[in-house]
N, C-alpha and C. Protein backbone atom coordinates (compact mmCIF):
# COMPACT_ATOMS: atom_id res chain seq x y z
N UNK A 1 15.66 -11.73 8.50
CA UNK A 1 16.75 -10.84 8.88
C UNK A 1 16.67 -10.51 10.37
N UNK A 2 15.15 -10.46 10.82
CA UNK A 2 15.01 -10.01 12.61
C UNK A 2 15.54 -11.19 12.90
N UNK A 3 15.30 -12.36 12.68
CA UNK A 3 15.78 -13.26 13.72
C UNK A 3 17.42 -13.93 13.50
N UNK A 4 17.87 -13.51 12.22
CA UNK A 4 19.22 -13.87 11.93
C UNK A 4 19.61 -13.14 13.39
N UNK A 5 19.34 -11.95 12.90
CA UNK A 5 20.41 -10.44 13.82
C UNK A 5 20.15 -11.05 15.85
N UNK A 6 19.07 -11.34 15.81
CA UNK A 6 18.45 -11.76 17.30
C UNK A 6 18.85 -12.84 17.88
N UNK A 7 19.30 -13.63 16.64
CA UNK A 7 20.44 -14.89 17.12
C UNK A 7 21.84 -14.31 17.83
N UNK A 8 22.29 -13.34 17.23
CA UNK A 8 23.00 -13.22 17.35
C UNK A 8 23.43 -11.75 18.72
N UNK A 9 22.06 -11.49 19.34
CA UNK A 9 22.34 -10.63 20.45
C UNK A 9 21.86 -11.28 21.79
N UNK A 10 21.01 -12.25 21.33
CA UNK A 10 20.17 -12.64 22.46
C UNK A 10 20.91 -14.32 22.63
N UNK A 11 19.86 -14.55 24.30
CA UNK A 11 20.17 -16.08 24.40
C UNK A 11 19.21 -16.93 23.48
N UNK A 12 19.27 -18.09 22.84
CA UNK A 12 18.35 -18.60 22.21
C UNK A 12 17.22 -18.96 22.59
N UNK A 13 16.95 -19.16 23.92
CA UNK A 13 15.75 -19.38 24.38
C UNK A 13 14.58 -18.20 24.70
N UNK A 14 15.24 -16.85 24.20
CA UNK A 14 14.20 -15.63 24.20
C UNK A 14 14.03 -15.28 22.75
N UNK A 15 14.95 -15.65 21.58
CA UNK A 15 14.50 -15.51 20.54
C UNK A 15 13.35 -15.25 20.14
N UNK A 16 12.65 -16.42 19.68
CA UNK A 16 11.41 -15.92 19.60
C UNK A 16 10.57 -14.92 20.16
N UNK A 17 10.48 -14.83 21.43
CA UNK A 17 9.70 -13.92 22.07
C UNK A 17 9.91 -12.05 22.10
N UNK A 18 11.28 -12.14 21.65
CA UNK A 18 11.88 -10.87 21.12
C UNK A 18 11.61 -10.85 19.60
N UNK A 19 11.64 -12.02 18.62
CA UNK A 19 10.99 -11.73 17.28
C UNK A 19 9.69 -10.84 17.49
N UNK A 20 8.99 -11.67 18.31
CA UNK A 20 7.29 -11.49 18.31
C UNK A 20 7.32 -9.66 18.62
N UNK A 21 8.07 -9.21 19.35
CA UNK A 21 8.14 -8.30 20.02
C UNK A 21 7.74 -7.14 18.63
N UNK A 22 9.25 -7.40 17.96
CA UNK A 22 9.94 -6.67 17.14
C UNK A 22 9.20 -6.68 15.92
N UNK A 23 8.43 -7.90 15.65
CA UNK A 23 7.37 -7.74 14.67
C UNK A 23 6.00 -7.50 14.65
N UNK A 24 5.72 -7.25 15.90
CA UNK A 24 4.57 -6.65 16.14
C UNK A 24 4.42 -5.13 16.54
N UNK A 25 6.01 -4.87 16.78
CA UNK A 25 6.03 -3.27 16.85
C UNK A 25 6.20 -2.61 15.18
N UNK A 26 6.58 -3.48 14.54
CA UNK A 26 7.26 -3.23 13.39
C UNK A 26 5.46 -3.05 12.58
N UNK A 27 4.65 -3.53 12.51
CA UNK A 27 3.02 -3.95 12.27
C UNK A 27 2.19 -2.40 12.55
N UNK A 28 2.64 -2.52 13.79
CA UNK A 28 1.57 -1.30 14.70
C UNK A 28 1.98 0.09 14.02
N UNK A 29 3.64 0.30 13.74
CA UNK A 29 3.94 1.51 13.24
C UNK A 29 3.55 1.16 11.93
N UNK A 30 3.53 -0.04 11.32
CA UNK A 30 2.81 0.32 9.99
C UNK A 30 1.92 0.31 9.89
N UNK A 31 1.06 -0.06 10.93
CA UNK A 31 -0.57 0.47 10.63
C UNK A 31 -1.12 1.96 10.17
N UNK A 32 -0.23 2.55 11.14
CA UNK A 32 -0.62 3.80 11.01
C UNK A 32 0.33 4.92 10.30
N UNK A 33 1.76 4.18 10.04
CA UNK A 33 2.18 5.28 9.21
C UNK A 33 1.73 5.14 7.46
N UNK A 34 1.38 4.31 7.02
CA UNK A 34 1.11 3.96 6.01
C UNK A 34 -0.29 4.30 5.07
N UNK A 35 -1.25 4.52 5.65
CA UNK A 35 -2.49 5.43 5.59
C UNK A 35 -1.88 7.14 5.59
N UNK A 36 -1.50 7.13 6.91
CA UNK A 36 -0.95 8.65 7.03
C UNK A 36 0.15 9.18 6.17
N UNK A 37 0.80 8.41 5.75
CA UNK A 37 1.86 8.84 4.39
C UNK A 37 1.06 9.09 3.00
N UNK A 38 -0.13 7.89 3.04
CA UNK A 38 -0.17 7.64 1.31
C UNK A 38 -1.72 9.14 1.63
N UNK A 39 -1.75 9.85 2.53
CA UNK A 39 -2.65 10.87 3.06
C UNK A 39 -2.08 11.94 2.60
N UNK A 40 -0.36 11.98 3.20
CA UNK A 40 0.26 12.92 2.85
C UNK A 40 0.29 13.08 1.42
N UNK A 41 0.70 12.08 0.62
CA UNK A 41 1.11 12.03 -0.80
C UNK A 41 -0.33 12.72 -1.42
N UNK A 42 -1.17 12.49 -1.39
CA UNK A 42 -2.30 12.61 -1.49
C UNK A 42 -2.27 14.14 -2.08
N UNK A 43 -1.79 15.07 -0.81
CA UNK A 43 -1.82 16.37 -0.83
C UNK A 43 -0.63 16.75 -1.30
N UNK A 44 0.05 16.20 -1.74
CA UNK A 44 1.42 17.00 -1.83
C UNK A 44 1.70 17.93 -3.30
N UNK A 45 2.67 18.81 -3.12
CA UNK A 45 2.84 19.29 -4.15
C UNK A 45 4.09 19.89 -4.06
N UNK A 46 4.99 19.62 -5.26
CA UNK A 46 6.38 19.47 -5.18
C UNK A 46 6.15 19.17 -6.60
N UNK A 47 7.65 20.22 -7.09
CA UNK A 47 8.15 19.91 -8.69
C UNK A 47 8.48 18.18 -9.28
N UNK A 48 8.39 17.57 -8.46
CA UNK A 48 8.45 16.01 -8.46
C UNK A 48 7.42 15.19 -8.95
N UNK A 49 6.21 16.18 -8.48
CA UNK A 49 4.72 15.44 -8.36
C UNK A 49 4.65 15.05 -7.11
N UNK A 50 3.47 14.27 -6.83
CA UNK A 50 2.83 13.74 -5.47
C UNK A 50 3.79 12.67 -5.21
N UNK A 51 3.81 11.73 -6.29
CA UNK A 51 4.42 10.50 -5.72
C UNK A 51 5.95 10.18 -5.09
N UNK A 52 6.44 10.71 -6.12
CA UNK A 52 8.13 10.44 -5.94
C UNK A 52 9.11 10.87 -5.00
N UNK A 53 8.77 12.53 -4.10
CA UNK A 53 9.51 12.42 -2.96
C UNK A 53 9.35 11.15 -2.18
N UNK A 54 8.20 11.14 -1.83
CA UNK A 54 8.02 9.98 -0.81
C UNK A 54 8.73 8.27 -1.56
N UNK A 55 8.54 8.17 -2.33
CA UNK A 55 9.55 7.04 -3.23
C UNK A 55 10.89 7.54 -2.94
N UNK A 56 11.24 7.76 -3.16
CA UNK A 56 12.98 8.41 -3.28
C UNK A 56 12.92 8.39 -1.71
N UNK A 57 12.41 9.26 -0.79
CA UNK A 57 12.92 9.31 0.43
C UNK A 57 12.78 8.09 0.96
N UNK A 58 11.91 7.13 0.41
CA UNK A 58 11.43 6.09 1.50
C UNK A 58 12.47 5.03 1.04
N UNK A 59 13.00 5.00 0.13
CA UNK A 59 14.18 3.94 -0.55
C UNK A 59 15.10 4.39 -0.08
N UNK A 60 15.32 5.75 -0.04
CA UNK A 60 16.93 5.89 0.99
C UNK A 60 16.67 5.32 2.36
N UNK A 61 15.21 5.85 2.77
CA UNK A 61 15.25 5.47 4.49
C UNK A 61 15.49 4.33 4.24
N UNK A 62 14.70 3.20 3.35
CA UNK A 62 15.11 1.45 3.76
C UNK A 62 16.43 1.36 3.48
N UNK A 63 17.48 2.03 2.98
CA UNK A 63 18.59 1.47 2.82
C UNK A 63 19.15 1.95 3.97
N UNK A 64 19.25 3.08 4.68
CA UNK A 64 19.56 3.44 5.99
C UNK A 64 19.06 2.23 7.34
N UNK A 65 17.88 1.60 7.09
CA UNK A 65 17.27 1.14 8.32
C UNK A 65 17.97 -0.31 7.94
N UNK A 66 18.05 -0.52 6.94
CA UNK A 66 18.86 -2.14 6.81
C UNK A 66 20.38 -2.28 7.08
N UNK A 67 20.87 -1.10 6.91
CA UNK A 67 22.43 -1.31 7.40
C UNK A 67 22.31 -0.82 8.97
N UNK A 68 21.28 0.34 9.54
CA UNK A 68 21.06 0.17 10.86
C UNK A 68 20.60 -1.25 11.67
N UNK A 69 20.37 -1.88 11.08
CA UNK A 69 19.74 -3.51 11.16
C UNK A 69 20.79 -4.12 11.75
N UNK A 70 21.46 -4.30 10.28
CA UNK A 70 22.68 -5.08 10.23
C UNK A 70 23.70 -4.89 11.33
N UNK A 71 23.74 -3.50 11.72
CA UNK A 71 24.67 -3.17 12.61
C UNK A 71 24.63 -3.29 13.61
N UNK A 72 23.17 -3.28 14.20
CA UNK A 72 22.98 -2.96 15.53
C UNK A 72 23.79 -3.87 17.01
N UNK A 73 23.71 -3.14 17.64
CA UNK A 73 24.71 -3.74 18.71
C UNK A 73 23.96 -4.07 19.78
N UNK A 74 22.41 -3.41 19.78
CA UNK A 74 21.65 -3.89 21.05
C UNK A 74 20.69 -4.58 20.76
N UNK A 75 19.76 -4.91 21.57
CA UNK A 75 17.81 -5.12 20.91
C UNK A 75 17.50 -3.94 20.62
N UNK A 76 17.89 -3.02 21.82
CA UNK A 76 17.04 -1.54 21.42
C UNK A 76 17.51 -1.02 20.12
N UNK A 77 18.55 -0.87 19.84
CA UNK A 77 19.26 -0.26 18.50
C UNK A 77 18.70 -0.94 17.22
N UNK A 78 18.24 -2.72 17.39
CA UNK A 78 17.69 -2.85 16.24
C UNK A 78 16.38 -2.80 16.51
N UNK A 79 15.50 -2.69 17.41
CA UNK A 79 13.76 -2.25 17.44
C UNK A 79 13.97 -0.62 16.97
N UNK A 80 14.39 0.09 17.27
CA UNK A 80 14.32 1.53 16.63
C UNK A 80 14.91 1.33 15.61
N UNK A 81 15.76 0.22 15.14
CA UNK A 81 15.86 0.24 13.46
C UNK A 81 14.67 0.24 13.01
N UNK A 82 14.33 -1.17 13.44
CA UNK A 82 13.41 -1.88 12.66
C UNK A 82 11.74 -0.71 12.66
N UNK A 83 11.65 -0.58 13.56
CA UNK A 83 10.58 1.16 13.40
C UNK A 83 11.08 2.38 12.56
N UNK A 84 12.29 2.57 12.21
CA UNK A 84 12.20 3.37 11.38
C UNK A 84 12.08 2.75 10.21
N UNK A 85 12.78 1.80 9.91
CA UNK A 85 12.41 0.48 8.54
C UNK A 85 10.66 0.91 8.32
N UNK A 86 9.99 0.86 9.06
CA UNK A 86 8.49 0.01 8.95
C UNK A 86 8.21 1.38 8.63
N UNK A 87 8.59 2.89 8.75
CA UNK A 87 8.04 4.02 8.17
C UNK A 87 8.59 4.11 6.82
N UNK A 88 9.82 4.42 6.62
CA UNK A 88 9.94 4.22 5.79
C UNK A 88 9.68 3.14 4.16
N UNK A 89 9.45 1.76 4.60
CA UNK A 89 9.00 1.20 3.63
C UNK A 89 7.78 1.64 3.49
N UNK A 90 6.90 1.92 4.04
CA UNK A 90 5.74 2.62 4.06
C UNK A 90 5.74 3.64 3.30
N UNK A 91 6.86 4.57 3.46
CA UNK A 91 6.70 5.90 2.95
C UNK A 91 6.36 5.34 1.10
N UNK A 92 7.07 4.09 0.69
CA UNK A 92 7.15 3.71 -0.11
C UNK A 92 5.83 3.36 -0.82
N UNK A 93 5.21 2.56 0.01
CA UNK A 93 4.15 1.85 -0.28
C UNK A 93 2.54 2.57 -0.05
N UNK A 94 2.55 3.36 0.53
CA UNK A 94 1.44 4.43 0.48
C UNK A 94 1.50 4.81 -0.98
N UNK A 95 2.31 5.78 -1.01
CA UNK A 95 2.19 6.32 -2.31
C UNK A 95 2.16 4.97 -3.45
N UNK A 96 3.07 4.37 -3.87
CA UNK A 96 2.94 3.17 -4.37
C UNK A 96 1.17 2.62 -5.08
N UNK A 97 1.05 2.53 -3.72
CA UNK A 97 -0.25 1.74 -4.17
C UNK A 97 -1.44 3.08 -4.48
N UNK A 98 -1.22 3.95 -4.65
CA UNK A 98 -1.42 4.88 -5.81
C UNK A 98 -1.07 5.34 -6.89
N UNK A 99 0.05 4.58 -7.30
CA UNK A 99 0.42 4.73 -8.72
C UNK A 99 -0.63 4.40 -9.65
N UNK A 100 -1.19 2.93 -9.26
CA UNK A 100 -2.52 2.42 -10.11
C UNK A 100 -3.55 3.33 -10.50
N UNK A 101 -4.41 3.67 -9.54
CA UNK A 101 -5.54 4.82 -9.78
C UNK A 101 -5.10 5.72 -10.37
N UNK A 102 -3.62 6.34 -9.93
CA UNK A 102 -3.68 7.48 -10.75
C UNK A 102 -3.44 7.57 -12.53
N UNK A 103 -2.84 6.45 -13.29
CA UNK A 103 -2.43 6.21 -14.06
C UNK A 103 -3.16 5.01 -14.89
N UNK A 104 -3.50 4.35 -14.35
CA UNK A 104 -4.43 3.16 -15.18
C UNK A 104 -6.14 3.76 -15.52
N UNK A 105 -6.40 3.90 -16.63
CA UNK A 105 -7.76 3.88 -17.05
C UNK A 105 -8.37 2.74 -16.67
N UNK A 106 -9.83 2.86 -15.96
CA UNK A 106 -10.74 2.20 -15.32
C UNK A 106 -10.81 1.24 -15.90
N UNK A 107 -11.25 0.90 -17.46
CA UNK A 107 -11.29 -0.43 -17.85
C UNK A 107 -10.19 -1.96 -17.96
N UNK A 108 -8.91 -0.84 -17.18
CA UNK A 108 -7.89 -1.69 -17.24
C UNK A 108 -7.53 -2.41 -15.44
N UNK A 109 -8.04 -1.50 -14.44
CA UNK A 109 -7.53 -1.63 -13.76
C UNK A 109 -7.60 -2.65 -12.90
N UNK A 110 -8.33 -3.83 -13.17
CA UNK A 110 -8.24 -4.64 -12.49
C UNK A 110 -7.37 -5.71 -13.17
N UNK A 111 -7.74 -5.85 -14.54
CA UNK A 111 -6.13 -6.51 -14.76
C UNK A 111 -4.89 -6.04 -14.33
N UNK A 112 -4.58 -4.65 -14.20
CA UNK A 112 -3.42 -3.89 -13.67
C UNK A 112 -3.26 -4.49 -11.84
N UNK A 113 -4.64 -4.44 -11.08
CA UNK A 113 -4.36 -5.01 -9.74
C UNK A 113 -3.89 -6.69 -10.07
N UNK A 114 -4.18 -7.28 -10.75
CA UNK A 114 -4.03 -9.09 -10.98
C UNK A 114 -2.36 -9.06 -11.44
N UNK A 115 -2.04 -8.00 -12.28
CA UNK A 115 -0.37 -8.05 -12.47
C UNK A 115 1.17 -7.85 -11.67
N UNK A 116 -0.12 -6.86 -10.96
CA UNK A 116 0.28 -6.18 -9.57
C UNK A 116 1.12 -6.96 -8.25
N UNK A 117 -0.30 -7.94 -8.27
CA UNK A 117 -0.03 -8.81 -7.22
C UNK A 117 0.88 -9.96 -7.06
N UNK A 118 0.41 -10.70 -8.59
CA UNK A 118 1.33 -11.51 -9.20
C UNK A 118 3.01 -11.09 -8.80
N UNK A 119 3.14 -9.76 -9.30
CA UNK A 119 4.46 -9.58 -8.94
C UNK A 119 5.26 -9.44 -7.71
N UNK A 120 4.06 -8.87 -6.66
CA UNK A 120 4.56 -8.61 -5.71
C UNK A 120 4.71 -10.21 -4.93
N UNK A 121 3.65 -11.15 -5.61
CA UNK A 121 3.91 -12.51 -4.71
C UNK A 121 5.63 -13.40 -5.21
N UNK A 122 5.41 -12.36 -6.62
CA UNK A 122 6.92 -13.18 -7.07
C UNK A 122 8.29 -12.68 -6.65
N UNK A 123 8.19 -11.45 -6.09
CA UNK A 123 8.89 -10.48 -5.37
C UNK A 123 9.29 -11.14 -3.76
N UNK A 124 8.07 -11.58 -3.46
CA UNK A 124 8.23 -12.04 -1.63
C UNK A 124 9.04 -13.56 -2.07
N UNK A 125 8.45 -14.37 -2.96
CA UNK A 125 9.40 -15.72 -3.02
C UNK A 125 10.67 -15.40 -3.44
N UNK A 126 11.01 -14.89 -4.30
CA UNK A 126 12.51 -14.61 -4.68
C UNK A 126 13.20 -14.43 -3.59
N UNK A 127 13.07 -13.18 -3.47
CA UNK A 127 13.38 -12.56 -1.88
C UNK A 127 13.55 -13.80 -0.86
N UNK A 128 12.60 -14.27 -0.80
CA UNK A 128 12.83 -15.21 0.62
C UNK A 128 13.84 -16.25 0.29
N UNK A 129 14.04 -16.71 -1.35
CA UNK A 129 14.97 -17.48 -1.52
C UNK A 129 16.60 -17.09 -1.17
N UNK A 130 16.55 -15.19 -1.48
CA UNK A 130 17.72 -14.91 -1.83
C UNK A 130 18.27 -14.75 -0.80
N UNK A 131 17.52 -13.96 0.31
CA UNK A 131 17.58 -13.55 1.83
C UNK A 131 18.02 -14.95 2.80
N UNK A 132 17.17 -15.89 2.46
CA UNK A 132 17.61 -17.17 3.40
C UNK A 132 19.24 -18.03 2.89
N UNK A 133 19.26 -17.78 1.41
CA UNK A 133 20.39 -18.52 1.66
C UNK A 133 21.91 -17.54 1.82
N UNK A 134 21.62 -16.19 1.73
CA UNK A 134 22.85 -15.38 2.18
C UNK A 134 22.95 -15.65 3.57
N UNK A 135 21.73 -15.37 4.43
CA UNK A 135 21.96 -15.71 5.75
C UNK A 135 22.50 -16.80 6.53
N UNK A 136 22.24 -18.05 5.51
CA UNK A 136 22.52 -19.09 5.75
C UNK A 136 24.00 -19.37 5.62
N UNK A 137 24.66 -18.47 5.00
CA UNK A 137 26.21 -18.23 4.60
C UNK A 137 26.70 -17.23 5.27
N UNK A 138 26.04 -16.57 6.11
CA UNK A 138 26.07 -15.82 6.73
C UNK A 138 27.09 -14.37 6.10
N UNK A 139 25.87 -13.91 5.08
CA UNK A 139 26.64 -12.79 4.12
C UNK A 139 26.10 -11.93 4.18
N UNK A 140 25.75 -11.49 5.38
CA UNK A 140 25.16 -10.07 5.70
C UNK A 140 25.36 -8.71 4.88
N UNK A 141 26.51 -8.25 4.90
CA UNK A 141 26.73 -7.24 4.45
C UNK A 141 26.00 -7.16 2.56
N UNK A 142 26.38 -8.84 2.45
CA UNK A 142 26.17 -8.76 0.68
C UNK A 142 24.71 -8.57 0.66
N UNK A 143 23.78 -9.13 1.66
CA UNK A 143 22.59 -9.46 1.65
C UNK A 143 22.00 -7.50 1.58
N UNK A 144 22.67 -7.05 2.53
CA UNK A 144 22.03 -5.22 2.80
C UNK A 144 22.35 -4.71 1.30
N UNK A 145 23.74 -5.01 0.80
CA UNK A 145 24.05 -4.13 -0.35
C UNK A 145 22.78 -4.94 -1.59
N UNK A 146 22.51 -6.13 -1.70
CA UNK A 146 21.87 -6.18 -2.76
C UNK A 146 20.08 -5.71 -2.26
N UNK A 147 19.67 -5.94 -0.91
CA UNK A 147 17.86 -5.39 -1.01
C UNK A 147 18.34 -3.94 -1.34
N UNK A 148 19.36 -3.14 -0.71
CA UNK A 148 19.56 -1.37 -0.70
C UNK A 148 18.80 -1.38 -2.73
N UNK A 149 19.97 -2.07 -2.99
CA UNK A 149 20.14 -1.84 -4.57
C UNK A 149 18.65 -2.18 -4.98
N UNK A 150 17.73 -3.12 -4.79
CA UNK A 150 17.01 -3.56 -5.07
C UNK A 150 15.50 -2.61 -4.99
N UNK A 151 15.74 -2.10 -3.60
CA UNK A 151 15.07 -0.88 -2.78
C UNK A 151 14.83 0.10 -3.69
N UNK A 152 16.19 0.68 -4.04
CA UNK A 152 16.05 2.24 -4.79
C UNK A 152 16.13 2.08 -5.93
N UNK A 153 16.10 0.93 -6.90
CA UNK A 153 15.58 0.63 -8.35
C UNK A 153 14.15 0.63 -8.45
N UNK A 154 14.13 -0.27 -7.53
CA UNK A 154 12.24 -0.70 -7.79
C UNK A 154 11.30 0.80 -7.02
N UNK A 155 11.89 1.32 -6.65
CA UNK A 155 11.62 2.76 -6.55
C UNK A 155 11.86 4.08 -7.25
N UNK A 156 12.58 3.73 -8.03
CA UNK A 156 13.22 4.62 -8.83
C UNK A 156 12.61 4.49 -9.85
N UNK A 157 12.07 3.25 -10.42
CA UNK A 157 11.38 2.52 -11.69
C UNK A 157 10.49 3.55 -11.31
N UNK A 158 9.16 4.04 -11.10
CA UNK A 158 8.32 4.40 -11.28
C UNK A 158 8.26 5.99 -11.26
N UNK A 159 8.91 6.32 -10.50
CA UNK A 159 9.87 7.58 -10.75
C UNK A 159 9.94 8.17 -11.76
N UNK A 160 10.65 7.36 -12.79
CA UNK A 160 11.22 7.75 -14.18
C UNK A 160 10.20 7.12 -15.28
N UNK A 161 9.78 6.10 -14.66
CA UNK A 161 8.77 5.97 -16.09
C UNK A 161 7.03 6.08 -16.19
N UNK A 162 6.78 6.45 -14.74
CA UNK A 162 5.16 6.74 -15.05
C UNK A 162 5.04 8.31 -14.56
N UNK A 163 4.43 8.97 -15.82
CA UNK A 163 4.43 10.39 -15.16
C UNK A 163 3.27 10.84 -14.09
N UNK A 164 3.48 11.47 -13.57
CA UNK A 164 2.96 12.06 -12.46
C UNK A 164 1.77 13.05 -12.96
N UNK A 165 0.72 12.25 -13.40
CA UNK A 165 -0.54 13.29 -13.80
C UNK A 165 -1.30 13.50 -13.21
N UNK A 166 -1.62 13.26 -11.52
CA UNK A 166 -2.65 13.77 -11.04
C UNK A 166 -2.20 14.91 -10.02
N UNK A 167 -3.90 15.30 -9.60
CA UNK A 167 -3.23 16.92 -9.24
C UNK A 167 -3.77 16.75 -8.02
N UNK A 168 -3.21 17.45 -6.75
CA UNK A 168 -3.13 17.55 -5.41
C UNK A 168 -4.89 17.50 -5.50
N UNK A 169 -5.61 17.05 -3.98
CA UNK A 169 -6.80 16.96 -3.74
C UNK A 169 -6.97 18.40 -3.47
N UNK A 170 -8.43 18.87 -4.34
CA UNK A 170 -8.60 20.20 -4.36
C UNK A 170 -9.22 20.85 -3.01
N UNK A 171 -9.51 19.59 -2.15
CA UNK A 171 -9.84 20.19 -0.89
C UNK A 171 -9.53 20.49 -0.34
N UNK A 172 -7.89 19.99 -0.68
CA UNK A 172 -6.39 20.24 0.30
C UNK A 172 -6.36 21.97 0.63
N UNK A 173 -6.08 22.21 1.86
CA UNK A 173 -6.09 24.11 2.21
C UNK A 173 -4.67 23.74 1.63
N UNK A 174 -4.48 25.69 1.44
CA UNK A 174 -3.85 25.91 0.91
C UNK A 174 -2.13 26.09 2.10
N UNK A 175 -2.40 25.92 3.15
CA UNK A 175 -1.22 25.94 3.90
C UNK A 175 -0.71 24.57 3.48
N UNK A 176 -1.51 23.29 3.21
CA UNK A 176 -0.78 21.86 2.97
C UNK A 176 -0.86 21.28 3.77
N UNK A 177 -1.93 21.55 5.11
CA UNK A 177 -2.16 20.79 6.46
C UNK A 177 -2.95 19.82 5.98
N UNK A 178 -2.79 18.81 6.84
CA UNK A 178 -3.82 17.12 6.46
C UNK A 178 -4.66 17.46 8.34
N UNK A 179 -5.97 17.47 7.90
CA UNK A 179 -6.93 17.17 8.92
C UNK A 179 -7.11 15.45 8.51
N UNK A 180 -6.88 14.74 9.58
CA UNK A 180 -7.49 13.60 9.65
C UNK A 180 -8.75 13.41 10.01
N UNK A 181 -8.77 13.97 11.14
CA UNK A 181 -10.41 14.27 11.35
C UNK A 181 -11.39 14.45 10.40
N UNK A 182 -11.04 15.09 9.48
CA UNK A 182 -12.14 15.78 8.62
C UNK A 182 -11.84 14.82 7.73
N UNK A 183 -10.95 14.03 6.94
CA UNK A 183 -11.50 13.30 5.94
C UNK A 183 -11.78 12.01 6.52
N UNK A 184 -11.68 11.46 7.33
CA UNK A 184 -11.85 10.30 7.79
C UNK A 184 -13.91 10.59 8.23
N UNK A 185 -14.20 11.89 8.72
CA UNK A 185 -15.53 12.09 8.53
C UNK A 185 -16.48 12.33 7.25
N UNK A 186 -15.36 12.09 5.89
CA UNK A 186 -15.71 12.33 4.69
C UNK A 186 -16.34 10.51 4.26
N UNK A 187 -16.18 9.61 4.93
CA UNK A 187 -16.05 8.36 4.11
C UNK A 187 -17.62 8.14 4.84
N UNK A 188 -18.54 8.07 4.29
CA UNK A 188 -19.80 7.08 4.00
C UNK A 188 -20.26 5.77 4.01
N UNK A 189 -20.05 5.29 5.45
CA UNK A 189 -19.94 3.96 5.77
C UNK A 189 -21.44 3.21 5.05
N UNK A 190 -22.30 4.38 4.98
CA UNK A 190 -23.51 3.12 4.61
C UNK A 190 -23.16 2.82 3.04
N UNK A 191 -22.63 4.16 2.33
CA UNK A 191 -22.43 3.87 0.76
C UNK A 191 -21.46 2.99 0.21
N UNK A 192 -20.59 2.83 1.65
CA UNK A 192 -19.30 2.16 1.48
C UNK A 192 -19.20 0.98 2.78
N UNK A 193 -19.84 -0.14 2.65
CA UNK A 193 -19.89 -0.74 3.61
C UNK A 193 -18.59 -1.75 3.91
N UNK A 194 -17.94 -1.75 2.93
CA UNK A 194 -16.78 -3.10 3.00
C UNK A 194 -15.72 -2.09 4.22
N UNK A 195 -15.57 -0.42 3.87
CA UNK A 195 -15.09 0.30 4.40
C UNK A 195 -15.06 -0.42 6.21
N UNK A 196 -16.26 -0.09 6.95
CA UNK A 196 -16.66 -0.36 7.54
C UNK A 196 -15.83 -1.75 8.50
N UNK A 197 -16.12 -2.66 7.53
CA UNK A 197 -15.74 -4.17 7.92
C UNK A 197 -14.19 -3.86 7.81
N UNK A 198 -13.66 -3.70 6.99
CA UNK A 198 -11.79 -3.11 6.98
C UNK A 198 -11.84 -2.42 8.21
């Protein structure tokens, strides 16, 4: 989708180098919003549970950042898309990839990660099938309305059908502030060495 849209603002011979740009800014904000969200979720507490604001908000933001995509009229207009895109799917996927722990009993959960993945690899091929040949027809608009739809189902799915049984981290103060500092000085590199190497 970056480089459909980049065809179409730029000369072709900077293409690429404006992809690279746009996907490596798109990387960097998810480095760090994505830890720091699934941090937030962590602590949260809301009649919702932990997980699901951040689901719900982060599926509206991707449907906002993909028609900001689609639209954009500059580079700059779609790099600040595409950065708010990369928080928002995030907002998604932090929490997300805590649905597992919180809900799967230990003896299951590594078959639960093997089902997991499976899907998500069957998720990226589909996708790439469905995405390349709208583009290729150049059906933009159809292409935003079906990921939007796609976005706030597969977000919504978990929403409605796994309940929300775990309870805010009890270390969390009671104002709801996240020290990074302090839990990031909580992790035990010698007990936890893979930590370390990540």
């Amino acid at each position: 989708l970056y480089q459909y849209k980049l065809t179409r603002l730029v000369p072709h011979e900077i293409v690429n180098t404006l992809l690279s740009v746009v996907v490596i800014g798109g990387l960097l904000v998810a480095t760090f919003a994505q830890p720091l969200l699934g941090l937030l979720s962590d602590r949260t507490r809301s009649p919702l549970g932990r997980r699901a604001p951040f689901l719900i908000g982060g599926a509206f933001g991707v449907c906002a950042a993909l028609i900001a995509i689609a639209g954009a009229p500059s580079i700059a207009a779609l790099f600040a898309a595409v950065l708010f895109g990369q928080v928002a799917s995030n907002a998604i996927q932090g929490p997300w990839q805590a649905l597992s722990p919180d809900s799967v009993p230990d003896s299951q959960k590594g078959a639960s990660a093997s089902f997991k993945t499976i899907a998500e690899l069957a998720g990226v091929i589909i996708s790439g099938i469905v995405i390349s040949r709208l583009l290729a027809n150049d059906q933009l608009a159809l292409l935003v309305l079906i990921l939007s739809i796609v976005s706030i189902l597969t977000a919504l799915l978990p929403v409605v059908t796994v309940p929300d049984r775990s309870m805010p981290d009890s270390s969390m103060p009671d104002n709801g502030r996240v020290d990074l500092a302090v839990t990031l000085r909580r992790i035990n590199l010698r007990e936890h060495r893979a930590m370390g190497w990540w």
